[in-house]
N, C-alpha and C. Protein backbone atom coordinates (compact mmCIF):
# COMPACT_ATOMS: atom_id res chain seq x y z
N UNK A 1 -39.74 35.62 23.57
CA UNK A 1 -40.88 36.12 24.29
C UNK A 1 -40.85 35.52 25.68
N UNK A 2 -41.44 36.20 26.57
CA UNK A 2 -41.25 35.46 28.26
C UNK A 2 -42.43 36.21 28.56
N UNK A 3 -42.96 35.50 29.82
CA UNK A 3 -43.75 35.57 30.43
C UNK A 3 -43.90 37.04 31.25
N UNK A 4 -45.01 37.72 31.63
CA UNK A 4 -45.14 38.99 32.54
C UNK A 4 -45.74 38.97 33.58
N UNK A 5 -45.93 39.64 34.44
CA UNK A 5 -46.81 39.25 35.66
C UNK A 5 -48.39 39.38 34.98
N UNK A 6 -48.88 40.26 33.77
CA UNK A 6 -49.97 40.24 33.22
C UNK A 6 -50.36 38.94 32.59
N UNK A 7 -49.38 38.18 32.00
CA UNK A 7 -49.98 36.86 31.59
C UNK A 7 -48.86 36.22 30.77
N UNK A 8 -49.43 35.70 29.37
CA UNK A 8 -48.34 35.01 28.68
C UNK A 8 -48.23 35.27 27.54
N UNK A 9 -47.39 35.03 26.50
CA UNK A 9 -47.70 35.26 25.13
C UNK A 9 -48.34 34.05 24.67
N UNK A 10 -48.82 33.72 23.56
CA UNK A 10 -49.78 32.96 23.28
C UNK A 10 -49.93 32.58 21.75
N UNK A 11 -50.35 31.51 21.37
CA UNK A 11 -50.48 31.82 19.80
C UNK A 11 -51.63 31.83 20.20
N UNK A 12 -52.77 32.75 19.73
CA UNK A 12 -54.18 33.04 19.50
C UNK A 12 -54.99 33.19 18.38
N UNK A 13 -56.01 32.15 18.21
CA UNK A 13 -56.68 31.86 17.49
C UNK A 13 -58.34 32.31 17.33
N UNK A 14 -58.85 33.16 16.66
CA UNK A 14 -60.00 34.16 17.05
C UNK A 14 -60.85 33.28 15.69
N UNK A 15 -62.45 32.16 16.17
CA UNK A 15 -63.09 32.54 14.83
C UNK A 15 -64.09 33.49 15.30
N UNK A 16 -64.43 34.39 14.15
CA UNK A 16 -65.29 35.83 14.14
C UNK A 16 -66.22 35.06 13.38
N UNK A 17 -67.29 35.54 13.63
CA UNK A 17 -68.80 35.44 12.73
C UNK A 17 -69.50 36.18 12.87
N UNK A 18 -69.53 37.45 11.74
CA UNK A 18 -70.32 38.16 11.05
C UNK A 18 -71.31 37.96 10.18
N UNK A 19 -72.36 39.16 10.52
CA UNK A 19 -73.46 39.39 9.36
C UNK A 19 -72.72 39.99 7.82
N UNK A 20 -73.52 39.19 7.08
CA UNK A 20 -72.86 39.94 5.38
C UNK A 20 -73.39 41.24 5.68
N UNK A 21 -72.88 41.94 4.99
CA UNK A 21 -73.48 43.32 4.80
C UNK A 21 -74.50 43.85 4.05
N UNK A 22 -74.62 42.71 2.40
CA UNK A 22 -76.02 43.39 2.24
C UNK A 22 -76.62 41.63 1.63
N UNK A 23 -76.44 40.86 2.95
CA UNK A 23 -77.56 39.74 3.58
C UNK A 23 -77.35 39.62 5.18
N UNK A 24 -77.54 40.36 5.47
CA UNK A 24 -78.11 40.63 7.24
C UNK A 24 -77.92 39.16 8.09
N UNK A 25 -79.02 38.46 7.20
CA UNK A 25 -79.09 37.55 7.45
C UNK A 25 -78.38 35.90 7.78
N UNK A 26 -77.42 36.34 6.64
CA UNK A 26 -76.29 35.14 6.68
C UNK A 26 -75.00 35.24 7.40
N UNK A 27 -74.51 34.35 8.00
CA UNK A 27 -73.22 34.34 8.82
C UNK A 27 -72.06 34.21 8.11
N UNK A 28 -70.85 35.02 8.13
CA UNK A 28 -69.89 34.18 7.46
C UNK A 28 -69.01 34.13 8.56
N UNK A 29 -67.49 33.31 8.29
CA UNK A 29 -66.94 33.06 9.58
C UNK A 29 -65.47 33.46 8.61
N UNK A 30 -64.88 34.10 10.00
CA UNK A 30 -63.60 35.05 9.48
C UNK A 30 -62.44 33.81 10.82
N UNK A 31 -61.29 33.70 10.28
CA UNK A 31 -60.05 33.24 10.97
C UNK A 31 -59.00 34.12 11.31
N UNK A 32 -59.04 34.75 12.43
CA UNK A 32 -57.64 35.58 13.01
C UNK A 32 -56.88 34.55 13.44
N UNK A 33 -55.30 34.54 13.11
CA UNK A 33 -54.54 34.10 14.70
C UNK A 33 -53.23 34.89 14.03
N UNK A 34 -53.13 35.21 15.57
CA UNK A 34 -51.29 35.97 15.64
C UNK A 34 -50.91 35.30 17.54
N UNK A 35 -49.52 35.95 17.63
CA UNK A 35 -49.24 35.79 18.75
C UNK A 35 -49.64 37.09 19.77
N UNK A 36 -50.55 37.01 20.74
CA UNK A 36 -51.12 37.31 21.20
C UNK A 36 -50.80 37.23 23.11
N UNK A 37 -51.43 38.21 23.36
CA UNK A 37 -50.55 38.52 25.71
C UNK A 37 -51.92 37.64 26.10
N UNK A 38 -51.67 36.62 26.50
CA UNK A 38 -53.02 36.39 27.75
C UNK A 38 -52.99 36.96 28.89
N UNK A 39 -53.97 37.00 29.78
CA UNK A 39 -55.45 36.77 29.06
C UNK A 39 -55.84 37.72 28.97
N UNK A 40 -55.25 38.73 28.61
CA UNK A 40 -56.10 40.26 28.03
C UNK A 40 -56.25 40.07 26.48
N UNK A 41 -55.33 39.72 25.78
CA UNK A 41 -55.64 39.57 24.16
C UNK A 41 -55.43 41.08 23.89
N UNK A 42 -54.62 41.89 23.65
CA UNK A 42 -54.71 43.19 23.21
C UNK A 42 -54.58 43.11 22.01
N UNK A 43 -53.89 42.74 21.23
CA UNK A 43 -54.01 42.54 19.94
C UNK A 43 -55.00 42.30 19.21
N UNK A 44 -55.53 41.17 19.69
CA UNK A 44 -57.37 41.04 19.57
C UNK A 44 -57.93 41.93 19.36
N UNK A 45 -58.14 42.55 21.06
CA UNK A 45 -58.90 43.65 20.93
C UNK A 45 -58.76 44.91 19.83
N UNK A 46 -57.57 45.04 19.73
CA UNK A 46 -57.16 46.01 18.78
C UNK A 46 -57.81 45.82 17.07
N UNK A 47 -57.77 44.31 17.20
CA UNK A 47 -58.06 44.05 15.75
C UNK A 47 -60.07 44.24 15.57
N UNK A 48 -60.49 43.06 16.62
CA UNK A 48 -61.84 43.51 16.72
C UNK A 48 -62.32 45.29 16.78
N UNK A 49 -61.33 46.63 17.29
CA UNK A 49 -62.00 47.65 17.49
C UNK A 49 -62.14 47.71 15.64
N UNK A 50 -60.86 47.67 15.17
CA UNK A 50 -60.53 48.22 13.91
C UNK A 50 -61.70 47.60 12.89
N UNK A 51 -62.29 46.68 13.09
CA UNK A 51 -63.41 45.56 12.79
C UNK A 51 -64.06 46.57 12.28
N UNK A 52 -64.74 46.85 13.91
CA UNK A 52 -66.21 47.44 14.21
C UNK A 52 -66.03 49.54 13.32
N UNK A 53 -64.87 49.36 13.35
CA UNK A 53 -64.84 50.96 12.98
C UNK A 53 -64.59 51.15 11.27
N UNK A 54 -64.04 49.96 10.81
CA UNK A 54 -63.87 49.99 9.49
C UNK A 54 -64.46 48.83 8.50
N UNK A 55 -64.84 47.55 9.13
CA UNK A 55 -65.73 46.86 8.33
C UNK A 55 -66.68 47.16 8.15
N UNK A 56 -67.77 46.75 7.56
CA UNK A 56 -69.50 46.98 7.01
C UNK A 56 -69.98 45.41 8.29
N UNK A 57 -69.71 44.57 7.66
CA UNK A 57 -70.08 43.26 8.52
C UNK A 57 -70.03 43.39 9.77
N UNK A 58 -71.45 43.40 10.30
CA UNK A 58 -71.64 43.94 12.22
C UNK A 58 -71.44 42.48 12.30
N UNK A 59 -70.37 42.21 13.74
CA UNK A 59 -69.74 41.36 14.91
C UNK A 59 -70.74 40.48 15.14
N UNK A 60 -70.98 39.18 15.01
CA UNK A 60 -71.85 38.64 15.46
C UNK A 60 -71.36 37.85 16.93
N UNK A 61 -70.44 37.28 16.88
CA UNK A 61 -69.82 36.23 17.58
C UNK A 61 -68.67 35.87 17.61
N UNK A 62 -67.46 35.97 18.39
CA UNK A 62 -66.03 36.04 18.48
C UNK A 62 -65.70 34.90 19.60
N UNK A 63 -64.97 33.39 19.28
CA UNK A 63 -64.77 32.04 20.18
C UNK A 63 -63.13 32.59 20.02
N UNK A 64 -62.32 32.64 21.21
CA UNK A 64 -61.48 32.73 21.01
C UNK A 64 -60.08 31.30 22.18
N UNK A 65 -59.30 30.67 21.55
CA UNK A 65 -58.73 29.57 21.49
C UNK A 65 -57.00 30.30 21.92
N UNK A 66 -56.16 30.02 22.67
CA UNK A 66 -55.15 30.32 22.75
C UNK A 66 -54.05 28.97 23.51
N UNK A 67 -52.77 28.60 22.41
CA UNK A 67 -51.92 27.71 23.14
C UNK A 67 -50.77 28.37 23.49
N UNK A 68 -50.37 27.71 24.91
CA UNK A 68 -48.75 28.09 25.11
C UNK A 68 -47.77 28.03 23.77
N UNK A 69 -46.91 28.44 23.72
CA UNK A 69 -45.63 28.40 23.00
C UNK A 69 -44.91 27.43 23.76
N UNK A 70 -43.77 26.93 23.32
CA UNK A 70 -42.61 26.06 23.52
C UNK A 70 -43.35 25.56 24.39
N UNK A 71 -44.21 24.62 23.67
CA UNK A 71 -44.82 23.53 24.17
C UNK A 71 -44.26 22.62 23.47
N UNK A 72 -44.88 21.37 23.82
CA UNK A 72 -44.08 19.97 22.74
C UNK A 72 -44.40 19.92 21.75
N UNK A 73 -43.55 19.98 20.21
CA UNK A 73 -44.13 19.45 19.36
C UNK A 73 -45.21 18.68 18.97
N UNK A 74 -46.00 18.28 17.79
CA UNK A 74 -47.41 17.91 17.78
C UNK A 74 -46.81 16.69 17.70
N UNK A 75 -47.40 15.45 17.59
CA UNK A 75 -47.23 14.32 17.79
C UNK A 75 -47.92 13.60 16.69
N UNK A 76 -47.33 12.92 15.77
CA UNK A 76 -47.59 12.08 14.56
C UNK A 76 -47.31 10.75 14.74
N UNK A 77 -48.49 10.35 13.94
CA UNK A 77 -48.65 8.40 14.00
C UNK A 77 -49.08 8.11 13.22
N UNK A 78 -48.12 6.89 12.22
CA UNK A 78 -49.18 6.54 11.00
C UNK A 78 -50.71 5.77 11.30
N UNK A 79 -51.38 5.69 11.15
CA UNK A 79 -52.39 4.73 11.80
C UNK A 79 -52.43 3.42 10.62
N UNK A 80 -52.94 2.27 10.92
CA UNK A 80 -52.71 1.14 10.54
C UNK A 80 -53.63 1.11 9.36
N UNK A 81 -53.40 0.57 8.66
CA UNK A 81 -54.36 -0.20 6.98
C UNK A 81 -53.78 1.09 5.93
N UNK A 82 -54.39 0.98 5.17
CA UNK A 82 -54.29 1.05 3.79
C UNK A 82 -55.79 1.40 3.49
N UNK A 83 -55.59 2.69 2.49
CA UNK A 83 -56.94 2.99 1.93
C UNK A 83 -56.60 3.38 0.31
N UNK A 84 -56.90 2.61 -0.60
CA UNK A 84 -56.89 3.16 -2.32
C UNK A 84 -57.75 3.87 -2.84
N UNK A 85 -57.64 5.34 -3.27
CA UNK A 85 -57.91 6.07 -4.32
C UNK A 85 -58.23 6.17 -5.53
N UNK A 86 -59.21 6.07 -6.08
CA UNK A 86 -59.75 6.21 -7.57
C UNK A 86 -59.58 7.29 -8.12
């Protein structure tokens, strides 16, 4: 994948929070991620239309999170002590 003059590819991370459908009232929270174009998100968008046209659960709230690719590996450290399990 490489870069465009429109933006970048991305791993993208979408949480959604919807109304239940028959409790209005309650939120539940849905997890998208794919690789995704910044900063338009078409894929996104594509997925949110398909949402709104074929789920029951109306859109409440969509936070959406996106990292570069071939970035550095994550970085691990044991941290110090000891903890025992029952």
């Amino acid at each position: 994948m490489r870069a465009t003059d429109r933006g970048d590819y991305r791993l993208t991370t979408a949480e959604i929070l919807y109304h239940l459908p028959d409790h209005p009232g309650v939120l539940q929270s849905y997890i998208w991620q794919d690789v995704d174009l910044a900063p338009d998100f078409p894929g996104l968008k594509k997925f949110l239309d398909f949402w709104q046209r074929e789920i029951e659960g109306k859109l409440h709230s969509v936070r959406v999170g996106a990292a570069t690719l071939g970035a550095a590996p994550a970085q691990w450290a044991q941290a110090p002590g000891s903890h025992a399990l029952h």
